[in-house]
Protein backbone atom coordinates (compact mmCIF):
# COMPACT_ATOMS: atom_id res chain seq x y z
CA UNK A 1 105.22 72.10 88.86
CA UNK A 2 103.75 75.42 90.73
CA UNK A 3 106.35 77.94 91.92
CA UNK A 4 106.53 79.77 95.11
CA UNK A 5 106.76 83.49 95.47
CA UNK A 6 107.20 86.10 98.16
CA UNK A 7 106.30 89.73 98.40
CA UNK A 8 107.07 92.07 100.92
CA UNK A 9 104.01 93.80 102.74
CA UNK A 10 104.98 97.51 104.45
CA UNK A 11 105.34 97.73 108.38
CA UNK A 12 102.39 99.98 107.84
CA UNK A 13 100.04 97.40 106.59
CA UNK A 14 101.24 94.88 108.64
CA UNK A 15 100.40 97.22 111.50
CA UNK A 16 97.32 97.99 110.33
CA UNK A 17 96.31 94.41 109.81
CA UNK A 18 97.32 93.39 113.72
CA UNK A 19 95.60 96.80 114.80
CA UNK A 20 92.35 95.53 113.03
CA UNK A 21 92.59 91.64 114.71
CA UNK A 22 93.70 89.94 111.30
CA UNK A 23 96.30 88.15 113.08
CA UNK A 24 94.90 84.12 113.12
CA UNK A 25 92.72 84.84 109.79
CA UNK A 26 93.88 83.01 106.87
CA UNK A 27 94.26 84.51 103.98
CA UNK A 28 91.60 84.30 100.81
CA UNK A 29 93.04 86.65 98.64
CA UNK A 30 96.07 89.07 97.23
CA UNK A 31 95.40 92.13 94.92
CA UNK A 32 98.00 93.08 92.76
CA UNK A 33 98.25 96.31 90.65
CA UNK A 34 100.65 98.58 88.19
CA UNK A 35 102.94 100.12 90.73
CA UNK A 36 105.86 99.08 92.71
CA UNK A 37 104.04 99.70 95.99
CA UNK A 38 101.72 97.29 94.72
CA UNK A 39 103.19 95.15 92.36
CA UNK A 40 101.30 92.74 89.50
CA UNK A 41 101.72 89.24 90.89
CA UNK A 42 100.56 88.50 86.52
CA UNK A 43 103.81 90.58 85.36
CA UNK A 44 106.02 88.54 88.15
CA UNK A 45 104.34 85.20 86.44
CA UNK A 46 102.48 83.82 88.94
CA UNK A 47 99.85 81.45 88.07
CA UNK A 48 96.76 79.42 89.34
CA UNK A 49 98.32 76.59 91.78
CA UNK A 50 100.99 78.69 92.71
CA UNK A 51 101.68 79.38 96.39
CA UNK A 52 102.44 83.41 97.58
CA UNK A 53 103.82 83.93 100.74
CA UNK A 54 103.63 87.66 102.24
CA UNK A 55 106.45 88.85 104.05
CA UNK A 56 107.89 91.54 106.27
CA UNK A 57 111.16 93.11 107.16
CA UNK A 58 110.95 94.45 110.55
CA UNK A 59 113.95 95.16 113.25
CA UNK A 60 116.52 93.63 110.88
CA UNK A 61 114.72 90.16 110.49
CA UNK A 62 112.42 88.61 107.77
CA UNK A 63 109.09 87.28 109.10
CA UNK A 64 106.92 84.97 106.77
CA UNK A 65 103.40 86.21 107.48
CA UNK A 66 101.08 83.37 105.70
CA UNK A 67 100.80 81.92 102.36
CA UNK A 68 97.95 82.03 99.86
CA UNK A 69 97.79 78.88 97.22
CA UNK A 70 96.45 80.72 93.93
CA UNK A 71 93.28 78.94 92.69
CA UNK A 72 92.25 82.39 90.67
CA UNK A 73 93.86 85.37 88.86
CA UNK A 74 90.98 87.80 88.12
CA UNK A 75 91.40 91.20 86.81
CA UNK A 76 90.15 94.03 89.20
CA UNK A 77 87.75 95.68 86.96
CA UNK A 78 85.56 92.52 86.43
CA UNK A 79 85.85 91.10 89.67
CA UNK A 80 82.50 92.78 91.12
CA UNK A 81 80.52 90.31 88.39
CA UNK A 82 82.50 87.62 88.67
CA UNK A 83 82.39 86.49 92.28
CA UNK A 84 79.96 84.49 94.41
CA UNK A 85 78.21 86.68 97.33
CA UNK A 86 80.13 85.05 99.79
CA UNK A 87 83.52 85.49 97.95
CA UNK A 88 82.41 89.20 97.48
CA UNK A 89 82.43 89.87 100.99
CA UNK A 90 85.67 88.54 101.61
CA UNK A 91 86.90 91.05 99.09
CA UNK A 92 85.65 94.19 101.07
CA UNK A 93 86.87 92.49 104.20
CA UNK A 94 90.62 92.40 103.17
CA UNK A 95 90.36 95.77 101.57
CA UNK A 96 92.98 96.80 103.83
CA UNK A 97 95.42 95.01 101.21
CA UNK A 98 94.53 97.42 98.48
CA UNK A 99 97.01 100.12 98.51
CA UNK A 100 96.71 102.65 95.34
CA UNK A 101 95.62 101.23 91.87
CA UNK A 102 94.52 96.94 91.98
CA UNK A 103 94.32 95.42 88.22
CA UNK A 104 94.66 91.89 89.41
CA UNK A 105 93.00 89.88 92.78
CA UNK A 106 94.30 86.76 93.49
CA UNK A 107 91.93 83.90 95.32
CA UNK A 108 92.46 80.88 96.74
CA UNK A 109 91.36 78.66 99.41
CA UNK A 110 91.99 79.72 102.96
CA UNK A 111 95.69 79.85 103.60
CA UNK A 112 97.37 79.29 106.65
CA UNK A 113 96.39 81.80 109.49
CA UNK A 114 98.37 85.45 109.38
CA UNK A 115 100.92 85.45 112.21
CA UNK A 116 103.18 88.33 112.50
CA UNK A 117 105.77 87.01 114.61
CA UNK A 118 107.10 84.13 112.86
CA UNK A 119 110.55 85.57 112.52
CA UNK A 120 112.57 83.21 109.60
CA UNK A 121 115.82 82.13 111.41
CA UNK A 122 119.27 83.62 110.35
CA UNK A 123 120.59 80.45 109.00
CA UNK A 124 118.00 80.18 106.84
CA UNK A 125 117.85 83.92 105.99
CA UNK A 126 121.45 83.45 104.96
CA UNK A 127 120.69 80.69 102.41
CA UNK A 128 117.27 81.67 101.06
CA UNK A 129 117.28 81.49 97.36
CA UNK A 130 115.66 82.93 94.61
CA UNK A 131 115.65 82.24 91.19
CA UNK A 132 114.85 83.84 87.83
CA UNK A 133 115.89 83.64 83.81
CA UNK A 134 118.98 85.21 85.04
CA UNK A 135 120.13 82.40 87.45
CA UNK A 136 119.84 82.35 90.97
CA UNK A 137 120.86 84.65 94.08
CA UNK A 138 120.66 84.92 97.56
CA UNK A 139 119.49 88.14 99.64
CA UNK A 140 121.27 91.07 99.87
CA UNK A 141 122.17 92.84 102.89
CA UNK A 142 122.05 90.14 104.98
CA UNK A 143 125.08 89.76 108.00
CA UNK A 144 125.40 87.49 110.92
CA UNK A 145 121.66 86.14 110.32
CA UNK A 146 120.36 89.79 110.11
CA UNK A 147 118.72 91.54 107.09
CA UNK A 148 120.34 95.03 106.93
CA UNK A 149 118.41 96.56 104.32
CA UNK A 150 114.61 94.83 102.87
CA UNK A 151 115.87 96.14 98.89
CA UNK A 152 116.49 92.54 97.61
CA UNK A 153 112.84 91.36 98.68
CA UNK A 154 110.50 94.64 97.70
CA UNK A 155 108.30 93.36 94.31
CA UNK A 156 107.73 89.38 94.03
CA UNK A 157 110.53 87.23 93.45
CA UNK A 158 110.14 83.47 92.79
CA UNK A 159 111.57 81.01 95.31
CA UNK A 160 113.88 78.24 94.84
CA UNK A 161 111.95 74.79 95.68
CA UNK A 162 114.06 74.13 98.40
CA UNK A 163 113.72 77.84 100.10
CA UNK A 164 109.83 77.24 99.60
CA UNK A 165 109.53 74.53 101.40
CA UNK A 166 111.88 76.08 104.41
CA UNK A 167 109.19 78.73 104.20
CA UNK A 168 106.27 76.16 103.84
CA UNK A 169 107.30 74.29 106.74
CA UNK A 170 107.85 77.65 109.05
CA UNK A 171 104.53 79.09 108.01
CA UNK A 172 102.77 75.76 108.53
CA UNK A 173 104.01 73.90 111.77
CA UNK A 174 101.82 74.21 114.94
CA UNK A 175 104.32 76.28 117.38
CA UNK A 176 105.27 79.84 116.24
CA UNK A 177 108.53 81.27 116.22
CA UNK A 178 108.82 83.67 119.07
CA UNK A 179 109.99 87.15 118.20
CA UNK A 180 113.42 86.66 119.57
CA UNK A 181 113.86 83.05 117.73
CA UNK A 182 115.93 82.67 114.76
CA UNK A 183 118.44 85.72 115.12
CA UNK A 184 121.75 84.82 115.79
């Protein structure tokens, strides 16, 4: 059964990316490196026909950005020789999601489209699960539907099924959550 994943994407990127018109573009790809500013999606176990979503903590909420369905893992170095023309191209055009050293890129089919305000509601927030070999835990730092600190969701951390599909259905539905939605 494929997993489901998260990893948090600076305010700085995510700036960049509405500053460049990314917003309503759906992802193609993920790149993944050495370093905790960009951490190996391989090392977190992530594998083809898993699902990634990107997120963002911004003014005390979590927003769910898009999702990427892994069809390929292919390691940085190679990936120049290895790609279609067409496939190439998307590479340079989401270079903005390199940041320092890239050993892995991640493709898949196009996601659903980057939106940077869908804002996930407190309840949910509240409840949002992750799990690992050690057992399972909720987010840190999170009061009255508000996430006080981002610690407990920098790197990739795998998602409980049932907090994937809360995620799934919040990146996927038709009407966006409006900045101020989902805060208590």
């Amino acid at each position: 059964m494929p997993n489901s994943y998260t990893t948090l994407w600076t305010n700085s990127l995510c700036r960049e990316l509405e500053r460049t018109g990314r917003a309503g573009q759906r992802l193609t790809m993920l790149f993944g490196g050495p370093h905790q500013s960009l951490p190996s999606f391989q090392r977190a176990g992530v594998q083809p026909g898993d699902r990634v979503y990107p997120v963002r903590a911004h003014r005390n909420r979590l927003h769910v950005l898009g999702v990427l369905e892994v069809a390929r893992i292919i390691p940085y170095e190679i990936v120049g020789s290895v790609l279609p023309d067409d496939d190439y191209v998307k590479l340079l055009d989401w270079r903005l999601l390199k940041a320092g050293c890239v050993t892995e890129v991640l493709l898949g089919p196009p996601g659903a489209p980057l939106s940077f305000d869908t804002v996930v509601p407190g309840d949910l927030l509240e409840r949002l699960t992750y799990t690992s070999r050690r057992g399972e835990r909720v987010l840190k730092h999170v009061e009255d539907g508000r996430l006080l600190r981002s610690a407990s969701v920098q790197g990739i951390y795998r998602l409980r099924a049932d907090s994937a599909e809360e995620l799934d259905r919040l990146v996927r539905r038709d009407g966006r959550t409006s900045g101020a939605e989902g805060v208590r």
